[in-house]
Structure formats: structure tokens, C-alpha cells
Protein backbone atom coordinates (compact mmCIF):
# COMPACT_ATOMS: atom_id res chain seq x y z
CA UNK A 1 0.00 0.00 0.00
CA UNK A 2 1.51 3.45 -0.68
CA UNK A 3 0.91 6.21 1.74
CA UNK A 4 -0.60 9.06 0.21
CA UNK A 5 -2.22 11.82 1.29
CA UNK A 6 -3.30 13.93 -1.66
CA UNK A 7 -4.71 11.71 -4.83
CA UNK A 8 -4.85 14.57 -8.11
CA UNK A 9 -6.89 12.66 -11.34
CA UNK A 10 -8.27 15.55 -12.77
CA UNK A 11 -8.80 16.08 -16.88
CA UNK A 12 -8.38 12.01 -16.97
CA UNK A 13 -11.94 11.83 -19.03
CA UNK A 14 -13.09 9.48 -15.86
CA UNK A 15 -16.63 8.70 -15.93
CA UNK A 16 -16.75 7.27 -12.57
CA UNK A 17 -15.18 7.82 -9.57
CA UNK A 18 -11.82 4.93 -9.45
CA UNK A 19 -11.77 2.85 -6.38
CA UNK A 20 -9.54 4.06 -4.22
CA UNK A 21 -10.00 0.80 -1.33
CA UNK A 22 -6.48 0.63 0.57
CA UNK A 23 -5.65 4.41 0.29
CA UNK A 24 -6.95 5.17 4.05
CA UNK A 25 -4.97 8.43 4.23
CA UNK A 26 -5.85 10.14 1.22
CA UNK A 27 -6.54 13.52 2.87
CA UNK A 28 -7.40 15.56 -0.73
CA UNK A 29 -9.08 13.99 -3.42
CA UNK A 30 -8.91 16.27 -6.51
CA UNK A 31 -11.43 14.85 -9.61
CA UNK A 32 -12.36 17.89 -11.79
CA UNK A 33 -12.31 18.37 -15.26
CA UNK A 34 -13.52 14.67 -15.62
CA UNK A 35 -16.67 13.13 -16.79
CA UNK A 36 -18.07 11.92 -13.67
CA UNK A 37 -21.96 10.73 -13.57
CA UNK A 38 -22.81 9.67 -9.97
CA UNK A 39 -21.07 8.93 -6.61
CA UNK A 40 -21.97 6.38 -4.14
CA UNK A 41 -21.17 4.71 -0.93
CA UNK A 42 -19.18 2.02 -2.28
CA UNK A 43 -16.38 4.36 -3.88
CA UNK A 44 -16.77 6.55 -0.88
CA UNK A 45 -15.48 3.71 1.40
CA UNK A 46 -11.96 3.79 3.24
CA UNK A 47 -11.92 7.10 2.79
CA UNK A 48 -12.49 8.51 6.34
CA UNK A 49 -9.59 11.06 6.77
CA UNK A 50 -11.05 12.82 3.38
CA UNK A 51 -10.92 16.35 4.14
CA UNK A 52 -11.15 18.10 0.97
CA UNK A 53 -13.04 16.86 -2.05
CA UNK A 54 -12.88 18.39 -5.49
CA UNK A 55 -15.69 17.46 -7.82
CA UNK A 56 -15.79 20.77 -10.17
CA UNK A 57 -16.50 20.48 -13.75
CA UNK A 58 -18.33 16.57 -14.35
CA UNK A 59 -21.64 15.48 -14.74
CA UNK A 60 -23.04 15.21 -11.63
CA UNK A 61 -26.50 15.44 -10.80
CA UNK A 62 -26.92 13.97 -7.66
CA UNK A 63 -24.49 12.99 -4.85
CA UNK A 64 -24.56 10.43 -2.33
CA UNK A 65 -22.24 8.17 -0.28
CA UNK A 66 -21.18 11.55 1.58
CA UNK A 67 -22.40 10.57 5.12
CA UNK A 68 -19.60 7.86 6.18
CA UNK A 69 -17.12 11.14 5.64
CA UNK A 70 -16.92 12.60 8.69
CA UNK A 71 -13.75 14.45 8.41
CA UNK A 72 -14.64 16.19 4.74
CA UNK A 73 -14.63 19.55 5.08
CA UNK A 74 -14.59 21.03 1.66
CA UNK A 75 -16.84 19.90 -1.04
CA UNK A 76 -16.87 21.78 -4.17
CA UNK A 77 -19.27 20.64 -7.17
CA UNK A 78 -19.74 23.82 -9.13
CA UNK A 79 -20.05 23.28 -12.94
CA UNK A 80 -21.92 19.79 -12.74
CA UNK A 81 -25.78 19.31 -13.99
């Protein structure tokens, strides 16, 4: 397992957000400029020291899987549906 702590995959035409199971201290998740549809509890899931998630610029139109991150902070989803 690698220890990191900030996890950048922006402009990476991603339609859905990667699995990220293992990475427990990924503190900043960066995803904009992507293509992402949805979120959901599974891909939310070993993620609890998530403090700052960046979701600007996909396709959103509805997020969920939110509520097991207790540490996020910052949530920005401008420029989705």
C-alpha cells in the first residue's frame, strides 16, 4: 500500500469515480475536469480522513455516499448538472 495523502486525477476523461480501497490516508481527493456521472457509498469507502473533495467540472447530478465522511470539510461541485 503506498501512503498518500493527496490523490490529483483531474482532466483524466473518468466517468466514474476509481476505487480508491487501501488508500486510508488520502486527505485531498482532486477529480475535476472529468466526466463523472454519480457517486456512491461504495467508492466513498476507506476514505475517512477525506478532508477536501474536489468534484468541479463533471456530470453530476446527484451525490450520495457523503455521510460515512466525517472528516470532509470542503466539497466543491460547481459546474456539474
Amino acid at each position: 500500500m503506498r501512503d498518500l495523502s493527496c490523490s490529483c486525477v483531474g482532466r483524466r476523461g473518468l466517468t466514474k469515480l476509481p476505487l480508491l480501497l487501501g488508500e486510508t490516508k488520502v486527505r485531498l481527493l482532486s477529480l475535476q475536469h472529468n466526466l463523472i456521472t454519480r457517486l456512491d457509498a461504495l467508492t466513498m469507502q476507506g476514505l475517512a480522513r477525506l478532508v477536501f473533495l474536489d468534484l468541479y467540472d463533471n456530470q453530476l447530478d446527484q451525490i450520495g455516499g457523503l455521510e460515512s465522511l466525517d472528516n470532509l470539510r470542503v466539497l466543491l461541485v460547481g459546474k456539474n448538472r
